[in-house]
Protein backbone atom coordinates (compact mmCIF):
# COMPACT_ATOMS: atom_id res chain seq x y z
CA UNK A 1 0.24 -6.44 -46.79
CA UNK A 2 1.79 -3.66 -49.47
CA UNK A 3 4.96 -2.03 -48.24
CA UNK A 4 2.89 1.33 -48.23
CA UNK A 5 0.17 -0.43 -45.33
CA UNK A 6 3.23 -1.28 -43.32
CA UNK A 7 4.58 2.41 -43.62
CA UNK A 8 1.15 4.47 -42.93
CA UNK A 9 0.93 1.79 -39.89
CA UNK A 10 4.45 2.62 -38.44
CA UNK A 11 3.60 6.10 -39.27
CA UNK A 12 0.21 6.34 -37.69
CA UNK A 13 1.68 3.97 -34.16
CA UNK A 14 4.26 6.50 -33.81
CA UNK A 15 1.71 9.33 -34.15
CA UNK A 16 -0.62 7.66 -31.65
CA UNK A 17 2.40 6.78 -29.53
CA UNK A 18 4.04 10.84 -29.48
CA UNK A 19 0.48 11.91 -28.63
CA UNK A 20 -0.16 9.70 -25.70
CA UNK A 21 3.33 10.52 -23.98
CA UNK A 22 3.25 14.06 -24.66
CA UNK A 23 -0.39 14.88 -23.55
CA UNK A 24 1.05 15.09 -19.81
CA UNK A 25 3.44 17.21 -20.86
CA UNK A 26 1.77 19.61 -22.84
CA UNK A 27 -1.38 19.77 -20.71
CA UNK A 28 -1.76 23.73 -19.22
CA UNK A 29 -0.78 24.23 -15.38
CA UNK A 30 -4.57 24.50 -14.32
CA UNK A 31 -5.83 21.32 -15.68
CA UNK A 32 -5.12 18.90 -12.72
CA UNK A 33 -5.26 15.01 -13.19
CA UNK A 34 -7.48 12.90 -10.19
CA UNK A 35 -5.92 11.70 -7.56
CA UNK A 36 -7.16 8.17 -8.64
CA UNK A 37 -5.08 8.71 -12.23
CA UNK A 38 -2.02 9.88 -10.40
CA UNK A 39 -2.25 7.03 -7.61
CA UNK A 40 -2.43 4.85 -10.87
CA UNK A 41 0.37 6.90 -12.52
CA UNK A 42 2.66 5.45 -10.05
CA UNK A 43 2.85 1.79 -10.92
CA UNK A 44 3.34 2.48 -14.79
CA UNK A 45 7.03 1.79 -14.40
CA UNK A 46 6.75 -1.33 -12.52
CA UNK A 47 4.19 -2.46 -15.18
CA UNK A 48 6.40 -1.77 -17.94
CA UNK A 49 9.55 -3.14 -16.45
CA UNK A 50 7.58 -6.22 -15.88
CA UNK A 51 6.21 -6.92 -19.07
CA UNK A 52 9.67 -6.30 -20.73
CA UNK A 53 11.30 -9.11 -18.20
CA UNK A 54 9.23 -11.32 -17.15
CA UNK A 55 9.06 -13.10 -20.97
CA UNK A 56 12.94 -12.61 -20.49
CA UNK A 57 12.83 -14.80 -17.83
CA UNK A 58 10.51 -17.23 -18.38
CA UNK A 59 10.72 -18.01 -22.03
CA UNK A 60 13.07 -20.32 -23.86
CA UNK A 61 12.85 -21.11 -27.15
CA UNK A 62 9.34 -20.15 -27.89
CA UNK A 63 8.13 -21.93 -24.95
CA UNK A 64 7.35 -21.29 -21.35
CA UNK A 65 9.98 -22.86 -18.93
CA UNK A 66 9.80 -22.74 -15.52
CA UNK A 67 12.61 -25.31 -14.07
CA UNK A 68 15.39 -25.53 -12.26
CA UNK A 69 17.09 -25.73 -15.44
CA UNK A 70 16.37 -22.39 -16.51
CA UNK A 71 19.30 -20.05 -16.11
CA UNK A 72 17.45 -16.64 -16.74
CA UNK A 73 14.78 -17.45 -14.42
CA UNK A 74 17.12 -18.67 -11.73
CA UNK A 75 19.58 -15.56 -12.29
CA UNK A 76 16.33 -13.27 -12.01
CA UNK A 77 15.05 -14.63 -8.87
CA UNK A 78 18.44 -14.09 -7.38
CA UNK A 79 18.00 -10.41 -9.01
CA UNK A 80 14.97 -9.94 -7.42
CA UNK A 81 15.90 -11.38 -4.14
CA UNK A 82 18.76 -8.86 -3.93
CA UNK A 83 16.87 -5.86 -5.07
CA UNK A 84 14.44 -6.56 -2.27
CA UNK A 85 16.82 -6.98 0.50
CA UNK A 86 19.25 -4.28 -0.91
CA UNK A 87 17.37 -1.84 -3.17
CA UNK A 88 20.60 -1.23 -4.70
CA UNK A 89 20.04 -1.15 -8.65
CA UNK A 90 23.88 -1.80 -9.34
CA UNK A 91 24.11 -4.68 -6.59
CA UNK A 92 20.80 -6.09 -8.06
CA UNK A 93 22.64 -6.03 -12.01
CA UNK A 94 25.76 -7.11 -10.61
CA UNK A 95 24.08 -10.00 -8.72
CA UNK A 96 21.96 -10.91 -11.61
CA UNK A 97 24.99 -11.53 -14.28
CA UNK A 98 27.34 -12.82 -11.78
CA UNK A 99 24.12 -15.72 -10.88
CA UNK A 100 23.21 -16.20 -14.59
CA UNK A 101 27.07 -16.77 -15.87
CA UNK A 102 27.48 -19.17 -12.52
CA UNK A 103 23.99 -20.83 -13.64
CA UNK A 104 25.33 -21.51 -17.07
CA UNK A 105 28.67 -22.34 -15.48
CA UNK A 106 26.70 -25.39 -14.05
CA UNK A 107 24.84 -26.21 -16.54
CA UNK A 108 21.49 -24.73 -16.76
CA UNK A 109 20.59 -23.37 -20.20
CA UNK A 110 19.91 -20.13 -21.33
């Protein structure tokens, strides 16, 4: 790949990219979205924070590890246990670090 392929790719993602976020925001007041897209509209965020996590949590050194050993994943189920019972995003961050420094404290990796 030639350094000028990379650059008209960045180029043309971030052109593709600007033009997909903006379109909502540029659309004119009478053009209304379905119902179904806006139901669907709604679980974007929980979508994306997943998919930025999730491989957080569950991946350690290129490979999938779900154990006991696992100090992300057990300082994220802690997370998520508190943000369910809570729903308090600084208690939830707060609960998360203090669990994943006492996990590595223990001796689970990271």
């Amino acid at each position: 790949m030639t350094l000028a392929t990379i650059w008209l790719s960045m180029l043309g993602m971030g052109v593709l990219t600007l033009t997909l976020r903006s379109c909502f925001l540029v659309l004119p007041e009478q053009v209304k979205l379905p119902a179904l897209l806006r139901r669907a509209l709604r679980y974007v965020p929980a979508a994306v924070l997943t998919a930025i996590y999730a491989p957080a949590l569950l991946v350690q050194s290129g490979t999938i590890q779900v154990s006991a050993s696992n100090a992300h994943l057990l300082a994220g189920l802690v997370a998520i246990g508190v943000a369910w019972y809570l729903r308090r995003t600084v208690l939830t961050i707060a609960a998360g670090m203090l669990a994943l420094h006492l996990f590595v404290a223990l001796g689970a990796r990271t």
